[in-house]
Protein backbone atom coordinates (compact mmCIF):
# COMPACT_ATOMS: atom_id res chain seq x y z
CA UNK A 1 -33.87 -9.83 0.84
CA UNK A 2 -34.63 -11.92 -2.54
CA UNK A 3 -33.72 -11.80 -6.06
CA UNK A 4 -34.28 -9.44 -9.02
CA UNK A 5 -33.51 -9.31 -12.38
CA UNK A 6 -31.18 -7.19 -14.01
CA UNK A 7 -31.50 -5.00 -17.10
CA UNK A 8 -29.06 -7.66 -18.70
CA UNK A 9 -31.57 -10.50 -17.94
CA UNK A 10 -29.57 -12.39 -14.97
CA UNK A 11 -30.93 -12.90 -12.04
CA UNK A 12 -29.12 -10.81 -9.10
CA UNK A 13 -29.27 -11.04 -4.95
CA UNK A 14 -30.21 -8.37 -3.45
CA UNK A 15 -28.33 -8.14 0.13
CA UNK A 16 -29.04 -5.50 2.67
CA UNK A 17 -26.02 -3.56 3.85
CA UNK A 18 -26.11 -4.91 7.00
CA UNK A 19 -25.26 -8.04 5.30
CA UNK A 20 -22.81 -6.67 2.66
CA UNK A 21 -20.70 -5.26 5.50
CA UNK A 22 -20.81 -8.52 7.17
CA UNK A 23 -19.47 -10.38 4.26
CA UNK A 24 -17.03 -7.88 3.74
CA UNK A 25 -15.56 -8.08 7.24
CA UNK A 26 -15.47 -11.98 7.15
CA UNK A 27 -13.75 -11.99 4.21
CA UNK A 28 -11.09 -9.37 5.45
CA UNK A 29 -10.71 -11.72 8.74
CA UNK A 30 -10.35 -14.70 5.87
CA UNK A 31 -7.67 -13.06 4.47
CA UNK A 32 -6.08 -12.22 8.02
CA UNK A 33 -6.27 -15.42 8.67
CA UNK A 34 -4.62 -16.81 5.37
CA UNK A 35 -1.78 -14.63 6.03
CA UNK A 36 -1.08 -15.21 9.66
CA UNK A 37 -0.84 -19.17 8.81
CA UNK A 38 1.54 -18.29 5.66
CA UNK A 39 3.70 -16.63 8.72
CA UNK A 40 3.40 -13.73 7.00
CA UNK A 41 4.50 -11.08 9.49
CA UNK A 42 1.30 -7.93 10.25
CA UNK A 43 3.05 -4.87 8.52
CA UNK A 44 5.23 -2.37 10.54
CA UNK A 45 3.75 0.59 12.39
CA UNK A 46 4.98 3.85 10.42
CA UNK A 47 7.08 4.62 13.29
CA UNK A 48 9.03 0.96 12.95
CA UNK A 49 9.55 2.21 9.26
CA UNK A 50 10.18 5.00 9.84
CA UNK A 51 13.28 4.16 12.60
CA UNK A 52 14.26 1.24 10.03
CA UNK A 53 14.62 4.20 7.03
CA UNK A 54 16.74 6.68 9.15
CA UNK A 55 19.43 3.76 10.32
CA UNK A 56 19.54 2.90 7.12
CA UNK A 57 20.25 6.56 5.84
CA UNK A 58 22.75 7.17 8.22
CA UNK A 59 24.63 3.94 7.92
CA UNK A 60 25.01 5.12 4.11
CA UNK A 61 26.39 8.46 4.93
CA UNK A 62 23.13 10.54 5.24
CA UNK A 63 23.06 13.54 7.86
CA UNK A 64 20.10 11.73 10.65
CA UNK A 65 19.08 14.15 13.15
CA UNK A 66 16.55 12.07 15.77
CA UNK A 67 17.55 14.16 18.88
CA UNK A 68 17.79 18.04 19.55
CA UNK A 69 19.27 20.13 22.42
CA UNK A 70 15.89 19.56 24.32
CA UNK A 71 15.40 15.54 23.83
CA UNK A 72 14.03 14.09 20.73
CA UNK A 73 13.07 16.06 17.83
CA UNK A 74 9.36 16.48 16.71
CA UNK A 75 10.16 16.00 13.04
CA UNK A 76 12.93 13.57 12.28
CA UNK A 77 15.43 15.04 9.34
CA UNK A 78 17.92 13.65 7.31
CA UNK A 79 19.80 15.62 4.93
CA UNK A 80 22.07 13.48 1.89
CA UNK A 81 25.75 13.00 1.94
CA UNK A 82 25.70 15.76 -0.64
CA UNK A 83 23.17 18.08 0.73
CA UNK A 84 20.95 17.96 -1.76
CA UNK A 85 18.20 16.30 -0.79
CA UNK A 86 16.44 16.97 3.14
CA UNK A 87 13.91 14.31 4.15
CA UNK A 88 11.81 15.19 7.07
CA UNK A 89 9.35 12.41 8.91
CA UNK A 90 6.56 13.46 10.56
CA UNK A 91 3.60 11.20 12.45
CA UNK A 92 2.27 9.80 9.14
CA UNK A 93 4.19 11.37 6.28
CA UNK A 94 7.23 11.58 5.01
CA UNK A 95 8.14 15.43 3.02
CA UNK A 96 11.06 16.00 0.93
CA UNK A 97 13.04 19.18 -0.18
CA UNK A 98 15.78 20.66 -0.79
CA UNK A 99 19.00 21.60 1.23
CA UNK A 100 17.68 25.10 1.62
CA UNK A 101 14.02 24.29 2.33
CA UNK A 102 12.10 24.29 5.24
CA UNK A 103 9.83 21.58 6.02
CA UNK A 104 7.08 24.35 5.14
CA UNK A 105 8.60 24.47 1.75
CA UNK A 106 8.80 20.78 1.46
CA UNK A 107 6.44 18.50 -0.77
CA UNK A 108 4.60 15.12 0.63
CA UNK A 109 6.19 12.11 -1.11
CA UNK A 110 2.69 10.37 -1.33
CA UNK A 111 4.50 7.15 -0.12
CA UNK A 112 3.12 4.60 2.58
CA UNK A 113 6.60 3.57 3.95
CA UNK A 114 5.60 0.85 5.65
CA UNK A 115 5.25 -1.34 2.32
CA UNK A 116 9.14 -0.36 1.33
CA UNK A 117 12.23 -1.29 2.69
CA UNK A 118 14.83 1.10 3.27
CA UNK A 119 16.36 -0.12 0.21
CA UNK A 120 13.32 0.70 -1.96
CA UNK A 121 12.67 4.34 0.06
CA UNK A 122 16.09 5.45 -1.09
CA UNK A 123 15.63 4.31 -4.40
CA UNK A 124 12.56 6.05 -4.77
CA UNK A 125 14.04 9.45 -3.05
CA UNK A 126 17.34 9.13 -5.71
CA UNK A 127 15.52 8.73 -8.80
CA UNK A 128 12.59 10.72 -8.51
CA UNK A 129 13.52 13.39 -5.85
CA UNK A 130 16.53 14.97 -7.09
C-alpha cells in the first residue's frame, strides 16, 4: 500500500488489513511452531482441568460429587473438608460459594483453569475464597 509520514516525522507502512491479519496469523503459527519443537505440551481442554482439579480435591479430603442417581451430574461440585467452601464446574467456568449457597447464589472465580495446576487452583480458592 506505500509509505506515509507520521505526525512525529518517521516514515510509517501502511498495510491493508488483509495483510495485517496475515502477518498476524503467521506469526501465531511461528509461535506454535516454536513451542511444539520446545516439546512444550498444547494446553489442556477445560474439561482435562477440570477432571485433574476434582481428583485432586478429593484425594485431599474435599466432598467430589461427579455422578448423581441418574448418571453423571451436569454441574460437577465439590464441597471442603470443612464445609465451607462449595465449588461448582460448569462447561467453561468454575463458581464458588458457600456451604449454604446454591450455584445461583454462587460468584464466577474469573479463573482460566487450564493455566493452573490443581495445586495453584486450591491455593487460589484458600486464600482468596474463604
Amino acid at each position: 500500500m506505500g509509505t506515509y509520514r507520521a505526525q512525529s516525522g518517521e516514515l510509517v507502512e501502511a498495510v491493508s488489513q488483509t495483510e495485517l491479519t496475515q502477518k498476524i496469523l503467521d506469526s501465531a503459527a511461528e509461535v506454535e511452531r516454536a513451542h511444539r519443537l520446545k516439546g512444550e505440551a498444547k494446553r489442556p481442554t477445560f474439561k482435562k482441568a477440570r477432571d485433574e482439579i476434582l481428583k485432586y480435591l478429593d484425594s485431599k479430603g474435599w466432598d467430589v460429587k461427579t455422578y448423581g442417581p441418574s448418571g453423571t451430574l451436569k454441574v460437577p461440585h465439590a464441597t471442603s473438608r470443612y464445609m465451607d467452601v462449595k465449588l461448582w464446574f460448569k462447561t467453561q467456568a468454575v463458581y464458588v460459594g458457600s456451604r449454604h449457597d446454591k450455584l445461583n447464589d454462587a460468584r464466577s472465580m474469573w479463573v482460566d483453569i487450564r493455566d493452573l495446576t490443581p495445586e495453584q487452583f486450591l491455593h487460589d480458592v484458600e486464600t482468596h475464597h474463604r
